[in-house]
N, C-alpha and C. Protein backbone atom coordinates (compact mmCIF):
# COMPACT_ATOMS: atom_id res chain seq x y z
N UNK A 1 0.82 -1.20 0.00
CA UNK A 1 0.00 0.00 0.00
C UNK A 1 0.86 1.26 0.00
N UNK A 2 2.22 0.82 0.97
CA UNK A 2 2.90 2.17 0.74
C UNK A 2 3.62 3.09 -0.65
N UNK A 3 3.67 1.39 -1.19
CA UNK A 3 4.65 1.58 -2.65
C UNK A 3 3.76 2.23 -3.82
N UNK A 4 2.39 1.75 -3.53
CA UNK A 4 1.57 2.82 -4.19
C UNK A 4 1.01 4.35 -4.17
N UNK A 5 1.64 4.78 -2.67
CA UNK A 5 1.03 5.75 -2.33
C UNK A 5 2.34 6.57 -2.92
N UNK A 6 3.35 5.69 -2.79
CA UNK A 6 4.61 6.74 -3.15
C UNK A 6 4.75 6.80 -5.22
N UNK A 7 4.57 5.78 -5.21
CA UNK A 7 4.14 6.32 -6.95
C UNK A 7 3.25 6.94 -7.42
N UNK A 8 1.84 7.35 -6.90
CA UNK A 8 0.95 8.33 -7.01
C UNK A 8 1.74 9.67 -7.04
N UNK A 9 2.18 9.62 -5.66
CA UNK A 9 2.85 10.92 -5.29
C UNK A 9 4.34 11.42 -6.31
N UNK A 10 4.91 10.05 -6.58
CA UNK A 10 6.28 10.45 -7.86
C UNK A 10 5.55 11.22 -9.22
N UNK A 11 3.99 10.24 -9.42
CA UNK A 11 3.94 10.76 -10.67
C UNK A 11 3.02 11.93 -10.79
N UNK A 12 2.78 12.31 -9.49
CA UNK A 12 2.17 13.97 -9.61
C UNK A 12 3.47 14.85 -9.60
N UNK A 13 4.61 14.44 -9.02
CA UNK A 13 5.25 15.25 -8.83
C UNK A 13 5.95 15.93 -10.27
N UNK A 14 5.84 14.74 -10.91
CA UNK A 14 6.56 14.65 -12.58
C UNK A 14 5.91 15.13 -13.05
N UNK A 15 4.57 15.41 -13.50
CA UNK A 15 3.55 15.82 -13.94
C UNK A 15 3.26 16.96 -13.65
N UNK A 16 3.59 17.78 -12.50
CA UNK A 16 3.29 19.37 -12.28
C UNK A 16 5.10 19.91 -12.20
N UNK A 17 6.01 19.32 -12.50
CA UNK A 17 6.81 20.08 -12.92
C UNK A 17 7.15 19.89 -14.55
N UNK A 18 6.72 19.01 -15.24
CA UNK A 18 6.60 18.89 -16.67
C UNK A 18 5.32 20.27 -17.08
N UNK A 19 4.76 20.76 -16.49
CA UNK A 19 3.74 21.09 -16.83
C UNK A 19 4.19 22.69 -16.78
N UNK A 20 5.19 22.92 -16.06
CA UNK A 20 6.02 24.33 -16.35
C UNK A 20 6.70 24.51 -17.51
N UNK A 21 7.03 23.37 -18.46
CA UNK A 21 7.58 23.41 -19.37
C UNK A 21 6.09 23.48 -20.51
N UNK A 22 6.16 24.89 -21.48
CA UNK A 22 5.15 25.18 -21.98
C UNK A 22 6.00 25.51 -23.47
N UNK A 23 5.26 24.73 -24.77
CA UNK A 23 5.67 25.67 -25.83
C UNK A 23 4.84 27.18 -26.41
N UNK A 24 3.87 27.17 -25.35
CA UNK A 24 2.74 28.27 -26.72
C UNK A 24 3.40 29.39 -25.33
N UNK A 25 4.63 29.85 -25.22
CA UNK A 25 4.33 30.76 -24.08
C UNK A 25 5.11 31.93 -25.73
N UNK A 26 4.50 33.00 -25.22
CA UNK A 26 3.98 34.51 -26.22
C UNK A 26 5.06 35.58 -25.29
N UNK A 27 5.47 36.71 -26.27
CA UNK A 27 5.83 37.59 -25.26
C UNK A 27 4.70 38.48 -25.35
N UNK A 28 4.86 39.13 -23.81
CA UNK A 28 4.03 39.93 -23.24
C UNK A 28 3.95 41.64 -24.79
N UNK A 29 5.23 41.70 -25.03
CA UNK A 29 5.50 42.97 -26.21
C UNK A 29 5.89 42.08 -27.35
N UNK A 30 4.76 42.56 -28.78
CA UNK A 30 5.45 42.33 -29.66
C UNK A 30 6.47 42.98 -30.14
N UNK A 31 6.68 42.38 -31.10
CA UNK A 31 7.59 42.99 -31.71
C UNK A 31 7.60 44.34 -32.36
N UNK A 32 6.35 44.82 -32.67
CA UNK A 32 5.92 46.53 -33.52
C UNK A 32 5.48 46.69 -32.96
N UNK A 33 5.46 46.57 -31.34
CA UNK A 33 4.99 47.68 -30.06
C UNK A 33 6.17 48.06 -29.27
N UNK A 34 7.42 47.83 -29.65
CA UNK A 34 8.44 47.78 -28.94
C UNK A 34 9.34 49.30 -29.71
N UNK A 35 9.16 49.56 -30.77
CA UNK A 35 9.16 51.23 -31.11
C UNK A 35 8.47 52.04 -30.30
N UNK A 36 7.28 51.93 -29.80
CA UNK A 36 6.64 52.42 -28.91
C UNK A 36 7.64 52.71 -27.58
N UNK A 37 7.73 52.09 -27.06
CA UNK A 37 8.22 51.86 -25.55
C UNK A 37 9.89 52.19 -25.83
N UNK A 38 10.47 52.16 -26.93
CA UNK A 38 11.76 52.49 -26.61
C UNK A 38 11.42 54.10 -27.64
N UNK A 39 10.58 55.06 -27.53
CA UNK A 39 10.10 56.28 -27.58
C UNK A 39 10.46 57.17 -25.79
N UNK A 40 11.26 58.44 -26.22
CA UNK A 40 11.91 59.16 -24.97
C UNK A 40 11.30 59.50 -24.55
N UNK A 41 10.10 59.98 -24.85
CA UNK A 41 8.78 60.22 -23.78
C UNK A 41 8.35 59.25 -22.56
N UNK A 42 9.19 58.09 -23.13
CA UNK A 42 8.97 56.58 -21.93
C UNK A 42 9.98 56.70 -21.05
N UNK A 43 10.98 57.60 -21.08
CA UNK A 43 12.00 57.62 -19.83
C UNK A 43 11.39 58.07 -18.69
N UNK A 44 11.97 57.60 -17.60
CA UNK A 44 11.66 57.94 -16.30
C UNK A 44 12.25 59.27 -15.70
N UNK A 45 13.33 59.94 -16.40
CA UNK A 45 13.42 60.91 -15.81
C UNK A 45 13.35 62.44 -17.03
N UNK A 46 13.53 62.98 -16.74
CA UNK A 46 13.42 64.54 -17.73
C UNK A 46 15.04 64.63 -18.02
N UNK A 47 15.85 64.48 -18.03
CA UNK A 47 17.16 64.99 -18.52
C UNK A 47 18.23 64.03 -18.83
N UNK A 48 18.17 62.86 -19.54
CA UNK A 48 18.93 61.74 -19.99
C UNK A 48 20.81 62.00 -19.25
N UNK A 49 20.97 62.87 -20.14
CA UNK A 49 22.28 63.66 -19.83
C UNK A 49 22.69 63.79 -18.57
N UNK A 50 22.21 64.31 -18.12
CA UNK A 50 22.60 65.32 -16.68
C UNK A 50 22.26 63.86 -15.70
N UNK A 51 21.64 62.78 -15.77
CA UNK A 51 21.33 61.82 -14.77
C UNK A 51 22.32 60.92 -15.20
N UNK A 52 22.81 60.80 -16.65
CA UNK A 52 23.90 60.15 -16.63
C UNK A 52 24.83 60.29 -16.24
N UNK A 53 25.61 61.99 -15.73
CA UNK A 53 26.62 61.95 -15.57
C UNK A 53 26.55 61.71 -13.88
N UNK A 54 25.36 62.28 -13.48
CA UNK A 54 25.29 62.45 -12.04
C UNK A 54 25.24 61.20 -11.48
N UNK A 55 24.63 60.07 -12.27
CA UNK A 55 25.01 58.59 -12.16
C UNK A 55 26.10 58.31 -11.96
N UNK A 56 27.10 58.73 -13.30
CA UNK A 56 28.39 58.25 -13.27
C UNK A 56 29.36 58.93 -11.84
N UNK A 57 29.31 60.02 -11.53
CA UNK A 57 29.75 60.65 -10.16
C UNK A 57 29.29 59.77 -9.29
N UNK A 58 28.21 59.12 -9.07
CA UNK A 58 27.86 58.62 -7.96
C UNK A 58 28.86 57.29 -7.89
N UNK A 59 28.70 57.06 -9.07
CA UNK A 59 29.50 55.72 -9.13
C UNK A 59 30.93 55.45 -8.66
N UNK A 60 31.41 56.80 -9.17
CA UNK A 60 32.91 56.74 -9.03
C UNK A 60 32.95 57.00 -7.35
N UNK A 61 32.34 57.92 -6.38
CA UNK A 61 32.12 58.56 -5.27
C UNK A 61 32.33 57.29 -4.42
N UNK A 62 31.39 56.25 -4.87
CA UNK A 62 31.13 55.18 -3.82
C UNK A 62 31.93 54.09 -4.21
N UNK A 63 32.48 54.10 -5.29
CA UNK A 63 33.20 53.05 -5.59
C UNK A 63 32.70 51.52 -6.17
N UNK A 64 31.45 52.21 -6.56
CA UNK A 64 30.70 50.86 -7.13
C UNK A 64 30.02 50.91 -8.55
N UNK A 65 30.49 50.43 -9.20
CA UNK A 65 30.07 50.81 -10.64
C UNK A 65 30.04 49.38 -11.29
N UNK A 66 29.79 48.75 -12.45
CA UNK A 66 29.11 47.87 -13.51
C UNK A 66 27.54 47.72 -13.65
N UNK A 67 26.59 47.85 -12.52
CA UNK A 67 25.38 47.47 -12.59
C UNK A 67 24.92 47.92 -13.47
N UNK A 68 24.88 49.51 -13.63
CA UNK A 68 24.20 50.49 -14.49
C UNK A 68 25.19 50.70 -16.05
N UNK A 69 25.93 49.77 -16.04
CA UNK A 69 26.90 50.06 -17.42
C UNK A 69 27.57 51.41 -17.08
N UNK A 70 28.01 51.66 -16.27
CA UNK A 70 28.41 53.20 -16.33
C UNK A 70 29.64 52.97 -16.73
N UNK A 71 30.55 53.90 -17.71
CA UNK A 71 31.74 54.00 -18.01
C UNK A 71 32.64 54.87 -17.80
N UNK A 72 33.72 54.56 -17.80
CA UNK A 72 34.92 55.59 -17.37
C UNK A 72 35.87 55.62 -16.27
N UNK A 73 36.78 56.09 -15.94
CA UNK A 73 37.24 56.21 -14.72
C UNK A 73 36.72 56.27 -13.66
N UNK A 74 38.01 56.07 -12.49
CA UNK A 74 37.52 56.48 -11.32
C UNK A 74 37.34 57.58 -10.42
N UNK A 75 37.96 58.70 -11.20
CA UNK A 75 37.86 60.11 -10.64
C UNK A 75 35.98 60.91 -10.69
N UNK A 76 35.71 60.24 -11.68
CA UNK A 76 34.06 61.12 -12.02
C UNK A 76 34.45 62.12 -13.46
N UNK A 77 35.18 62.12 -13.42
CA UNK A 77 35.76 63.25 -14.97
C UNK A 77 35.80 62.38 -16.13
N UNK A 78 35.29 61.28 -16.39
CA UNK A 78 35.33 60.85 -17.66
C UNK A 78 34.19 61.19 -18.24
């Protein structure tokens, strides 16, 4: 009785992690809505420029930089 209870239980287990594996999965953005969204009106801040550099200062300041791609030295003057 036990050996059955434990193969019930193997083959649910196989069965709801097979079942994460999906082919019809879609992206959420197609592809000719994605001009849309990379449009500068979609940035989060008002001044591209000026947050980049003030980014990059921060970066160099604290000594932590790659996350944000920031480039340049370590003084803040690049």
């Amino acid at each position: 009785m036990k050996k059955a209870h434990i193969q019930i239980f193997l083959c649910c287990c196989i069965a709801i992690g097979a079942s994460g594996c999906s082919t019809t999965f879609e992206p959420w953005v197609k592809p000719y809505e994605r001009d849309n969204l990379a449009d500068t009106i979609m940035s989060m801040n008002r001044n591209p420029v000026s947050a980049s550099y003030t980014n990059h200062a921060l970066q160099a300041r604290e000594g932590a930089r790659g996350a944000e791609g920031g480039a340049g030295g370590g003084c803040g003057c690049n």
